[in-house]
N, C-alpha and C. Protein backbone atom coordinates (compact mmCIF):
# COMPACT_ATOMS: atom_id res chain seq x y z
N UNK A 1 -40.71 -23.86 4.84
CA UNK A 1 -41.13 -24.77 5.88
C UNK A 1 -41.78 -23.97 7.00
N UNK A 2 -42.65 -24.19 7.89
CA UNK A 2 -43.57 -24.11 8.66
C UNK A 2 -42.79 -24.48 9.86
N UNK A 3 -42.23 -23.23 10.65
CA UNK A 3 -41.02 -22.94 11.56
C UNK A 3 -41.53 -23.04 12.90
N UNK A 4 -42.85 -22.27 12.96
CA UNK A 4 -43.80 -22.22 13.75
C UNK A 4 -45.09 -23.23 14.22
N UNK A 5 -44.87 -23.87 13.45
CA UNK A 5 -45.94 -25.26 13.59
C UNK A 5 -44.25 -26.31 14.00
N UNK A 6 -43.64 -26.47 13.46
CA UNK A 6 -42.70 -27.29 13.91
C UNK A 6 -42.32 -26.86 15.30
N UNK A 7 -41.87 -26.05 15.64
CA UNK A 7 -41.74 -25.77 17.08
C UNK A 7 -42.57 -25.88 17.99
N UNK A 8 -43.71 -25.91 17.46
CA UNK A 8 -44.88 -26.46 18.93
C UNK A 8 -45.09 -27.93 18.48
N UNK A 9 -44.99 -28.64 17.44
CA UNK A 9 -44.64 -30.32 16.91
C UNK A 9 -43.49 -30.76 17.93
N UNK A 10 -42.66 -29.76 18.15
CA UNK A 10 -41.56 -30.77 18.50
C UNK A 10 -41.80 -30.56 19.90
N UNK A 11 -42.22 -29.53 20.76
CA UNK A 11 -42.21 -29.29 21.75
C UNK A 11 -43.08 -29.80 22.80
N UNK A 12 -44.31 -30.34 21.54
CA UNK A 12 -46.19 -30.99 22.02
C UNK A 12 -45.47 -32.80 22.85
N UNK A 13 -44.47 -32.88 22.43
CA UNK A 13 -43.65 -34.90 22.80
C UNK A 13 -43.67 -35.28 21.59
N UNK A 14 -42.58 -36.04 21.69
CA UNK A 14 -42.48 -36.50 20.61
C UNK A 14 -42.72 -37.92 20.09
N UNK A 15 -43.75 -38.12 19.00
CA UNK A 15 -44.02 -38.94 18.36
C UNK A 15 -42.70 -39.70 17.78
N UNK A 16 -42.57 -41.21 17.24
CA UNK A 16 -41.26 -41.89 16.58
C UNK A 16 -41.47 -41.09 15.42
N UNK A 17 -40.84 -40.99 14.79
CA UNK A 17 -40.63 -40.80 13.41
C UNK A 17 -39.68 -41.82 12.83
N UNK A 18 -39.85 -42.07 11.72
CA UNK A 18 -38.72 -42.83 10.70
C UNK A 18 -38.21 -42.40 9.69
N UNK A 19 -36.73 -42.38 9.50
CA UNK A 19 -35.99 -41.44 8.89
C UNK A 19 -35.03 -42.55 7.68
N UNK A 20 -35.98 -42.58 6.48
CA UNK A 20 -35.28 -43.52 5.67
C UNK A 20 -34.13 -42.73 4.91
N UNK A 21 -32.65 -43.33 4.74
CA UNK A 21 -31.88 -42.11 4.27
C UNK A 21 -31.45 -42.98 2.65
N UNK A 22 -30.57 -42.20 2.12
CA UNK A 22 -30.27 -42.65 0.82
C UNK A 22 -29.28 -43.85 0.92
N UNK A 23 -28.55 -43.84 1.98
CA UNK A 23 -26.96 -45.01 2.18
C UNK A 23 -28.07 -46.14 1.90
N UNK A 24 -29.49 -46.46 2.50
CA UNK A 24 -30.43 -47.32 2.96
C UNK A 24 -30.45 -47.69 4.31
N UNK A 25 -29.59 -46.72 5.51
CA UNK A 25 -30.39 -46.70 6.58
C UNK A 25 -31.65 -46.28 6.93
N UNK A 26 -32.16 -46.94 8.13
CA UNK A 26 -33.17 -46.44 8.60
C UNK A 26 -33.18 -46.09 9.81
N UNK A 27 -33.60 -44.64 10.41
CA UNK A 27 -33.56 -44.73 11.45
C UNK A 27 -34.82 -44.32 12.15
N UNK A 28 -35.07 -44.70 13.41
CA UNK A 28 -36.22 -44.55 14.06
C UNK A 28 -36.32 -43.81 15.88
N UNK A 29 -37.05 -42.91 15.99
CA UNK A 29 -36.68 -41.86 17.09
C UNK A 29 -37.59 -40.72 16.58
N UNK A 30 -37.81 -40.20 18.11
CA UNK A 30 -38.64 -38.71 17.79
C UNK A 30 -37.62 -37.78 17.32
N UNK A 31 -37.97 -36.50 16.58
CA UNK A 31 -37.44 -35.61 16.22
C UNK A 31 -37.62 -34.53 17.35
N UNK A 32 -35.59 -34.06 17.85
CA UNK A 32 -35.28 -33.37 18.25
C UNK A 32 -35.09 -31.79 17.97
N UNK A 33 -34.73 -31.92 16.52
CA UNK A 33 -34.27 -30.52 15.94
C UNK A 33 -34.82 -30.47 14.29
N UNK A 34 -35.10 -29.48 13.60
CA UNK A 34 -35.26 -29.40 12.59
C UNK A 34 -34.82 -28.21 12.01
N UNK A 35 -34.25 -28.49 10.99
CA UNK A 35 -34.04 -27.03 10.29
C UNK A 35 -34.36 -27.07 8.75
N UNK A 36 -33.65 -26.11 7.42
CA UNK A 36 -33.74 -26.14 6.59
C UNK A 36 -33.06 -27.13 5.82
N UNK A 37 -31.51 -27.37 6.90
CA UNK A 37 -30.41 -28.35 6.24
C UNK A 37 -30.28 -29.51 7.00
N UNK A 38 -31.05 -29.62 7.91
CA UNK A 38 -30.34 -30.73 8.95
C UNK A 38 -31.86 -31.20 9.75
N UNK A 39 -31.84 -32.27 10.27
CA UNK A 39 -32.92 -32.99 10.93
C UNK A 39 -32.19 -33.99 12.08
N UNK A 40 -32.31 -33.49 13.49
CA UNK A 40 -31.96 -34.43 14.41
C UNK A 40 -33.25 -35.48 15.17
N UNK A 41 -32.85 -36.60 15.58
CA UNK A 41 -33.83 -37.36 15.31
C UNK A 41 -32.65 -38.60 16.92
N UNK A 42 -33.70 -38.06 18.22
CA UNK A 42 -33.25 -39.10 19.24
C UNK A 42 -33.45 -40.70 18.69
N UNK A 43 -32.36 -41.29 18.74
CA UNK A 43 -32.49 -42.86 18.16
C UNK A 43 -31.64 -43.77 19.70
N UNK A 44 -32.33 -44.94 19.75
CA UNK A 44 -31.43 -45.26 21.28
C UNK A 44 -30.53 -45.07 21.07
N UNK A 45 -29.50 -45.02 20.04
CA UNK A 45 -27.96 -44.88 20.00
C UNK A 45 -27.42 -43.63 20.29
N UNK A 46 -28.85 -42.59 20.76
CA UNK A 46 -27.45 -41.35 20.80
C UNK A 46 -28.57 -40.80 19.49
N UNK A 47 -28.39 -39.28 19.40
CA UNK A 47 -28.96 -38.13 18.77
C UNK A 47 -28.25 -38.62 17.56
N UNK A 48 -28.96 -38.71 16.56
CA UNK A 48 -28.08 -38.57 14.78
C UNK A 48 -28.93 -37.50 14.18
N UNK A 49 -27.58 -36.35 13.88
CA UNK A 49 -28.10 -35.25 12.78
C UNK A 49 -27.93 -35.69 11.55
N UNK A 50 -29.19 -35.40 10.67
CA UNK A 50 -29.06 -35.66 9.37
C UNK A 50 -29.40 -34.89 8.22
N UNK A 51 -28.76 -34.70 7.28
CA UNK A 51 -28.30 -33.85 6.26
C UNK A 51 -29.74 -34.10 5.53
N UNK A 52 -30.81 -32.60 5.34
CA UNK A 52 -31.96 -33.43 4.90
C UNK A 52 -31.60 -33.76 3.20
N UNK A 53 -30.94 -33.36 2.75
CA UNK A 53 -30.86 -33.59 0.83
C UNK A 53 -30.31 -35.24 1.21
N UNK A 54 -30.55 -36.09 2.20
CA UNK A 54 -29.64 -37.17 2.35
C UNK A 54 -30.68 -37.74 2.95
N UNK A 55 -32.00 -37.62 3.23
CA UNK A 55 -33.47 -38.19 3.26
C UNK A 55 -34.01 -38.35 1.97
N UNK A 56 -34.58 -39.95 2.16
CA UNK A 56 -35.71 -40.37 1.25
C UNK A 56 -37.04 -40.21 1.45
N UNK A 57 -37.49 -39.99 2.90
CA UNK A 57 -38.47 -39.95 3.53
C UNK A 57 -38.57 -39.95 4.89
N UNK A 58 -38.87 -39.01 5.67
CA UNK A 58 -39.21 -38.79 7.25
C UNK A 58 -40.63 -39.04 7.11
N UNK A 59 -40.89 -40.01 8.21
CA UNK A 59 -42.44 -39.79 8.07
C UNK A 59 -42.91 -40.57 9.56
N UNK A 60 -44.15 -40.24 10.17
CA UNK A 60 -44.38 -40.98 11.27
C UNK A 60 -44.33 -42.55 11.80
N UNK A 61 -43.97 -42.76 12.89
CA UNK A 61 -43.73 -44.16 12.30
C UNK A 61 -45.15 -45.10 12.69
N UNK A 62 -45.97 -44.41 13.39
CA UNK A 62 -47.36 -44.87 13.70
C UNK A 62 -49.11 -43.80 13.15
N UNK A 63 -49.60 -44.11 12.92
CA UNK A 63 -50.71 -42.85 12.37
C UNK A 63 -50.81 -42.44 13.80
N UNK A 64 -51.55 -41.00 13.69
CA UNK A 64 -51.87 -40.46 14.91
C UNK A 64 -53.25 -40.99 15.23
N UNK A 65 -53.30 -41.15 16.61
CA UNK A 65 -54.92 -41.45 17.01
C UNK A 65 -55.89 -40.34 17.13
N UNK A 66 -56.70 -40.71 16.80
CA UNK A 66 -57.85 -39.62 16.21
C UNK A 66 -58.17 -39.12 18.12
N UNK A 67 -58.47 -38.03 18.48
CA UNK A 67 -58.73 -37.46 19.97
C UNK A 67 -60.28 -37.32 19.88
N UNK A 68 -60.56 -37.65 21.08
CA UNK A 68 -62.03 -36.81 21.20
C UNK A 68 -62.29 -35.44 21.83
N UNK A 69 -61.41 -35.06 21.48
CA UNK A 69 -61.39 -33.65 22.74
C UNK A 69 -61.82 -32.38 21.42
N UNK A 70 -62.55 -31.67 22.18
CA UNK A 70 -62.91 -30.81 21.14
C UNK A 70 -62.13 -29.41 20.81
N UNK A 71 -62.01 -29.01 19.62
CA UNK A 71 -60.82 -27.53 19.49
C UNK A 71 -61.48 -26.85 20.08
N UNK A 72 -61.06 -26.05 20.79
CA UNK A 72 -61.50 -24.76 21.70
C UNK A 72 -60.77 -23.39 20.59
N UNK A 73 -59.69 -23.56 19.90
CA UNK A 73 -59.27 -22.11 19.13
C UNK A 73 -58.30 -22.71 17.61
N UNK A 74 -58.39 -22.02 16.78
CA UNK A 74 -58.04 -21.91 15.58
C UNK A 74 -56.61 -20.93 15.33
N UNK A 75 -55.60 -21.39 16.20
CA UNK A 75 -54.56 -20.04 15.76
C UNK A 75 -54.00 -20.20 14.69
N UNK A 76 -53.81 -19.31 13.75
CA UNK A 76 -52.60 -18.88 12.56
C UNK A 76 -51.68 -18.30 13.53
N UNK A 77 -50.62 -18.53 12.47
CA UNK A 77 -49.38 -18.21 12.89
C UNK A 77 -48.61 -17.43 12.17
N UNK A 78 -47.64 -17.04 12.45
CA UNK A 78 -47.18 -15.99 11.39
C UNK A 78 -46.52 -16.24 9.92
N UNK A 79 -46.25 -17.93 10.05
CA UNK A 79 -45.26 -18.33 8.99
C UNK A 79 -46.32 -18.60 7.96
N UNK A 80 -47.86 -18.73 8.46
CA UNK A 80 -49.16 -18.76 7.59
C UNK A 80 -49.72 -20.65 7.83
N UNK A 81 -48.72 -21.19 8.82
CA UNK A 81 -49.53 -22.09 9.43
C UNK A 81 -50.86 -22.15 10.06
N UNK A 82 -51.09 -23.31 10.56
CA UNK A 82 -52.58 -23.30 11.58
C UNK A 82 -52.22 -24.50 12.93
N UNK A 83 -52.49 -23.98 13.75
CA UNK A 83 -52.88 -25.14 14.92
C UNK A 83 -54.41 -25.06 15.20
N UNK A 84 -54.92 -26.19 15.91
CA UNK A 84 -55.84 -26.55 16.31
C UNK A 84 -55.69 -26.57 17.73
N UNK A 85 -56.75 -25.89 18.79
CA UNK A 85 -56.07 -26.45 20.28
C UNK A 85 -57.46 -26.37 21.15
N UNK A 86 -57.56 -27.17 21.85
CA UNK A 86 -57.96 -27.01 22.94
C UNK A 86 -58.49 -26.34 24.13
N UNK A 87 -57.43 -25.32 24.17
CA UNK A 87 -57.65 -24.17 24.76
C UNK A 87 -56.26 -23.54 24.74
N UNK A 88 -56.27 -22.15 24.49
CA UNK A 88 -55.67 -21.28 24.32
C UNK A 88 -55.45 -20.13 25.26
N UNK A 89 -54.37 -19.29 25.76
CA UNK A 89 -53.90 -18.49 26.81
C UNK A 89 -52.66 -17.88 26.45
N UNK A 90 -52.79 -16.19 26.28
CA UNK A 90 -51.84 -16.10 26.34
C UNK A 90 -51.50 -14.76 27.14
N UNK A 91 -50.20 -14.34 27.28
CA UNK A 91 -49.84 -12.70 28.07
C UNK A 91 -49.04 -12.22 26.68
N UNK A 92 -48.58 -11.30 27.50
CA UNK A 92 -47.90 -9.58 26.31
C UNK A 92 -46.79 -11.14 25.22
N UNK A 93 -46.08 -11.63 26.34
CA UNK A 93 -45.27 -12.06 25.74
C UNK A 93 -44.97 -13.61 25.30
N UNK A 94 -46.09 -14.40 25.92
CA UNK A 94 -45.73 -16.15 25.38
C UNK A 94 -47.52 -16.32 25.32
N UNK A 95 -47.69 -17.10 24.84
CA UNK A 95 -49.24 -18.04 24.26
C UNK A 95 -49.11 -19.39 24.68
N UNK A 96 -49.89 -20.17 25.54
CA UNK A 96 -49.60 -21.39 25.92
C UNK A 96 -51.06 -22.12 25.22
N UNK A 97 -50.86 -23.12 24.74
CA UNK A 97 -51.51 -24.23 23.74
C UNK A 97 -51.86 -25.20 24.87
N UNK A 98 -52.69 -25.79 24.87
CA UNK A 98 -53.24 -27.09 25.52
C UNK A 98 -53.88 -27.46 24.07
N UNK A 99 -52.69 -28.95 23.58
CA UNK A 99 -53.32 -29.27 22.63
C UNK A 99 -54.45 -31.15 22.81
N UNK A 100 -54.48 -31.38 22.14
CA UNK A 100 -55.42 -32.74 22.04
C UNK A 100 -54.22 -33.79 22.75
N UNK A 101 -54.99 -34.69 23.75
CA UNK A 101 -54.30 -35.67 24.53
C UNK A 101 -53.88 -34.74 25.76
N UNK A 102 -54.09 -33.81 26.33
CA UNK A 102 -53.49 -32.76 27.10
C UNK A 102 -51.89 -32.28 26.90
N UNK A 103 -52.10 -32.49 26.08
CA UNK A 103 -49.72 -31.98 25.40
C UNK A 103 -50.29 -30.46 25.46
N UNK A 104 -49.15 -30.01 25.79
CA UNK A 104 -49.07 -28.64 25.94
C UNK A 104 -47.98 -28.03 24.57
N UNK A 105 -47.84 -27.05 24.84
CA UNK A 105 -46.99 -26.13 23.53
C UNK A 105 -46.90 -24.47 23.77
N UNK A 106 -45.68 -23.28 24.06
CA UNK A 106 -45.89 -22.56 24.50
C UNK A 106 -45.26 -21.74 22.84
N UNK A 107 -46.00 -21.07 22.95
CA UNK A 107 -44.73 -19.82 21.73
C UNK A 107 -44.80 -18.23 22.16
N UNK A 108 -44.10 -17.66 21.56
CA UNK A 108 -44.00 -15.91 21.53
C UNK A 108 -45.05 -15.92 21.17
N UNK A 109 -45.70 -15.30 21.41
CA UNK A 109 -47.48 -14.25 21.46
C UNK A 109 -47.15 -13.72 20.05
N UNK A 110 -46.09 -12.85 19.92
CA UNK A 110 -45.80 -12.57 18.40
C UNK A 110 -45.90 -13.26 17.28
N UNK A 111 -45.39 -14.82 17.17
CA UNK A 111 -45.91 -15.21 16.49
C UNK A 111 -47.37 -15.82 15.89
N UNK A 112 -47.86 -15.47 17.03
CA UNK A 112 -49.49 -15.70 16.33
C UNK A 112 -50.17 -14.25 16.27
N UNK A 113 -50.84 -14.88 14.93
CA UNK A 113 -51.63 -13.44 13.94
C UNK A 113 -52.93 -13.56 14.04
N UNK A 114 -53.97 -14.95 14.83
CA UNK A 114 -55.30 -14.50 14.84
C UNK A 114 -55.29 -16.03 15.71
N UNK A 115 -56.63 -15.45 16.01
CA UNK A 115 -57.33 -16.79 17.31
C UNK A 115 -58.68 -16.71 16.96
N UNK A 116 -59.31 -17.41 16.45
CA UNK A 116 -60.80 -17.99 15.93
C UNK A 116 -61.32 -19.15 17.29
């Protein structure tokens, strides 16, 4: 999984997501946390972590709207992801993202491996 694109996903605001599980709940809320085993997901009731082998499907709960703003940089990342942004900045030690819609996103400078 793409550790590094998720962390500026979750950090850019969060979109609903919908989290269909196997019992046949559904739940609906942006995603708070993600990992390899677990997916937290703000729902009005209060944060529910969920066991991902216990997902049928996470998926957005609206398409994204297409932006008119144009990419200003192409970063890879180290996990061999890509972002698209806007404009790009960084020092020795963090990289700050201005992505599409003006959402921002900051990471370790380390993890990015090239800027096009």
């Amino acid at each position: 999984m793409n550790h590094c694109l998720l962390a500026i996903l979750l950090t850019a605001a969060g979109p609903p997501f919908e989290a269909q599980m196997l019992d046949g709940r559904t739940l609906v809320g942006p995603i708070v946390e993600i990992g390899s085993d677990r997916v937290a997901i703000e729902t009005s009731a209060g944060t529910e972590s969920l066991a991902t082998d216990a997902l049928i499907r996470l998926s957005p709960r609206q398409a994204p709207t297409p932006s008119h703003d144009e990419p200003g940089a192409w970063i890879e990342l180290a996990d061999g992801s890509s972002v698209v942004a806007v404009q790009y900045t960084a020092d020795e030690d963090l990289s700050r993202l201005l992505l599409q819609e003006n959402r921002t996103a900051e990471i370790p400078t380390g993890n990015v491996t090239s800027v096009s």
